[in-house]
C-alpha atoms as a PDB file:
ATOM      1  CA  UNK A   1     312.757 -91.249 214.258  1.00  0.00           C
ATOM      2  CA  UNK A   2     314.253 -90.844 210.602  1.00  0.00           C
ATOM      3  CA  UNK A   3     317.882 -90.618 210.318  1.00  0.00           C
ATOM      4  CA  UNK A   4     319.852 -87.324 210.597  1.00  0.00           C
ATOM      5  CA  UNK A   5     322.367 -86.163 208.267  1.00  0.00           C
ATOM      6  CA  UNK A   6     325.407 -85.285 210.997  1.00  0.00           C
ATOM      7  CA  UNK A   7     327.123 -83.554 207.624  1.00  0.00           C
ATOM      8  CA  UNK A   8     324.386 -81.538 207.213  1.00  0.00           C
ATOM      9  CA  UNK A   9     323.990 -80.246 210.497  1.00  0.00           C
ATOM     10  CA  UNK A  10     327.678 -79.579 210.650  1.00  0.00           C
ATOM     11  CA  UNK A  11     327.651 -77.317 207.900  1.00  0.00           C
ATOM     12  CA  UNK A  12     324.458 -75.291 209.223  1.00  0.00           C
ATOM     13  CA  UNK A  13     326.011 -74.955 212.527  1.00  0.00           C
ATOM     14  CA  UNK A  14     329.468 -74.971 211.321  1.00  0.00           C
ATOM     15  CA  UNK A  15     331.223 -77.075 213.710  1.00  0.00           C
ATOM     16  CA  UNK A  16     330.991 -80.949 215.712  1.00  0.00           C
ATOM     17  CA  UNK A  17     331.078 -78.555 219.630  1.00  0.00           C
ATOM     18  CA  UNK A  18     328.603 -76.231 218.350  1.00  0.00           C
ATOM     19  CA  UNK A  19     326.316 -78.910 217.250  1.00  0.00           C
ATOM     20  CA  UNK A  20     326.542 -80.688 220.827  1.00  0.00           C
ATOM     21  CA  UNK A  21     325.995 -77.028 223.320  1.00  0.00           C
ATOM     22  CA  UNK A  22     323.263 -75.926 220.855  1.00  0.00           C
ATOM     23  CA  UNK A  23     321.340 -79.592 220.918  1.00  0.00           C
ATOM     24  CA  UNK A  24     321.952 -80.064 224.508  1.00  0.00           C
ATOM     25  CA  UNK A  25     320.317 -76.699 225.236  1.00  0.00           C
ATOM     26  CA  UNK A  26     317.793 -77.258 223.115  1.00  0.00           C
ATOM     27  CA  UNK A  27     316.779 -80.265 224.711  1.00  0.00           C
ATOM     28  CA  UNK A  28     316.832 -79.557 227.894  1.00  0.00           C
ATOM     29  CA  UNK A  29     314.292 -76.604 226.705  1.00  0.00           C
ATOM     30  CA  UNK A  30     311.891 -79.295 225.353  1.00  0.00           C
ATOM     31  CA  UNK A  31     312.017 -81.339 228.466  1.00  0.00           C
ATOM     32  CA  UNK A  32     311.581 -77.908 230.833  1.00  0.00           C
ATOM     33  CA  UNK A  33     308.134 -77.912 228.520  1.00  0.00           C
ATOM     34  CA  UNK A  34     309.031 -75.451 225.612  1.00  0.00           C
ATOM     35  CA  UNK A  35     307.023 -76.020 222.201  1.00  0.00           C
ATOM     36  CA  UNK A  36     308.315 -78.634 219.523  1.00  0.00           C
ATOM     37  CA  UNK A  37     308.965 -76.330 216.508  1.00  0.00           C
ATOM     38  CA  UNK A  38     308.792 -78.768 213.743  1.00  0.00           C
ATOM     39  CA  UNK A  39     304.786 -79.266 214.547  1.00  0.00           C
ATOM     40  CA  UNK A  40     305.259 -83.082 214.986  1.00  0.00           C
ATOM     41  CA  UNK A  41     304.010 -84.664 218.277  1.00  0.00           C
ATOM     42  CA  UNK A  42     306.487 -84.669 221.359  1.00  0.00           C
ATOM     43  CA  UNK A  43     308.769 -87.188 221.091  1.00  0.00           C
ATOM     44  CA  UNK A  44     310.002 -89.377 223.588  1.00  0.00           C
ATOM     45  CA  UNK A  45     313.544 -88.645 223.583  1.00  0.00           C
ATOM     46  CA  UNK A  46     314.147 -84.506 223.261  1.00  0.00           C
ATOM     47  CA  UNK A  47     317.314 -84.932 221.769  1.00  0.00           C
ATOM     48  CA  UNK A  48     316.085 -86.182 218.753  1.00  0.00           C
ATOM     49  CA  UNK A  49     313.451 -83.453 218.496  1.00  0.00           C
ATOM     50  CA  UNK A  50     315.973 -80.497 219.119  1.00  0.00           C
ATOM     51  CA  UNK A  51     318.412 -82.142 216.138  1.00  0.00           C
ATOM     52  CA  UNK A  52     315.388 -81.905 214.023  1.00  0.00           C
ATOM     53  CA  UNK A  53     315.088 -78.834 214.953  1.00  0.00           C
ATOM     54  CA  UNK A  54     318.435 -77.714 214.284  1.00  0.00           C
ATOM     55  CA  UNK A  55     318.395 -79.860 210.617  1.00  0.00           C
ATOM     56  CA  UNK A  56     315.314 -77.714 209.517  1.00  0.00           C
ATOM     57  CA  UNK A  57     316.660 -74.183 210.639  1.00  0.00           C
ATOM     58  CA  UNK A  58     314.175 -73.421 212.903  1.00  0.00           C
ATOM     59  CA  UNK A  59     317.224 -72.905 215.769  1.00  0.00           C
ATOM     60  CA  UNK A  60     319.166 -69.930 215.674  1.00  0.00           C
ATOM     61  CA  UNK A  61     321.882 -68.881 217.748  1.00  0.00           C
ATOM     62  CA  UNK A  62     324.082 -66.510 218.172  1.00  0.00           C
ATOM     63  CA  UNK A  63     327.927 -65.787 219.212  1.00  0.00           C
ATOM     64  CA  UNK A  64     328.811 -63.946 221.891  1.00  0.00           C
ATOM     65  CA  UNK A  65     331.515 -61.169 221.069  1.00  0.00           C
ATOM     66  CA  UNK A  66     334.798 -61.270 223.356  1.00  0.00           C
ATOM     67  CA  UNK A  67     335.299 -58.198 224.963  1.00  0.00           C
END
């Protein structure tokens, strides 16, 4: 696993909370059996794959309005 620039995926996702719901949720997607978007082989530990993930854009996610 290369290292991850943390400043880097702050400013895509635009804060340090937002960074830890949208990996966790990722990764619990990879290890329910959902496709590794960057097109390397599984890794061992899904939290690494879902911040790679997140550090190449291939995550998107969106806000929920209050109503």
């Amino acid at each position: 696993m290369q290292d991850i620039d943390i400043q880097k995926l702050l400013n895509k996702v635009g804060s340090l909370y937002k960074l830890v719901v949208l990996t966790s949720l990722r990764a619990v997607e990879l290890s329910d059996g959902a496709a590794n978007l960057t097109g390397d082989k599984p890794e061992a530990k899904t939290i690494n794959a879902a911040l790679k993930e997140i550090s190449e854009g291939r995550i998107e996610y969106k806000v929920k309005e209050k109503k």
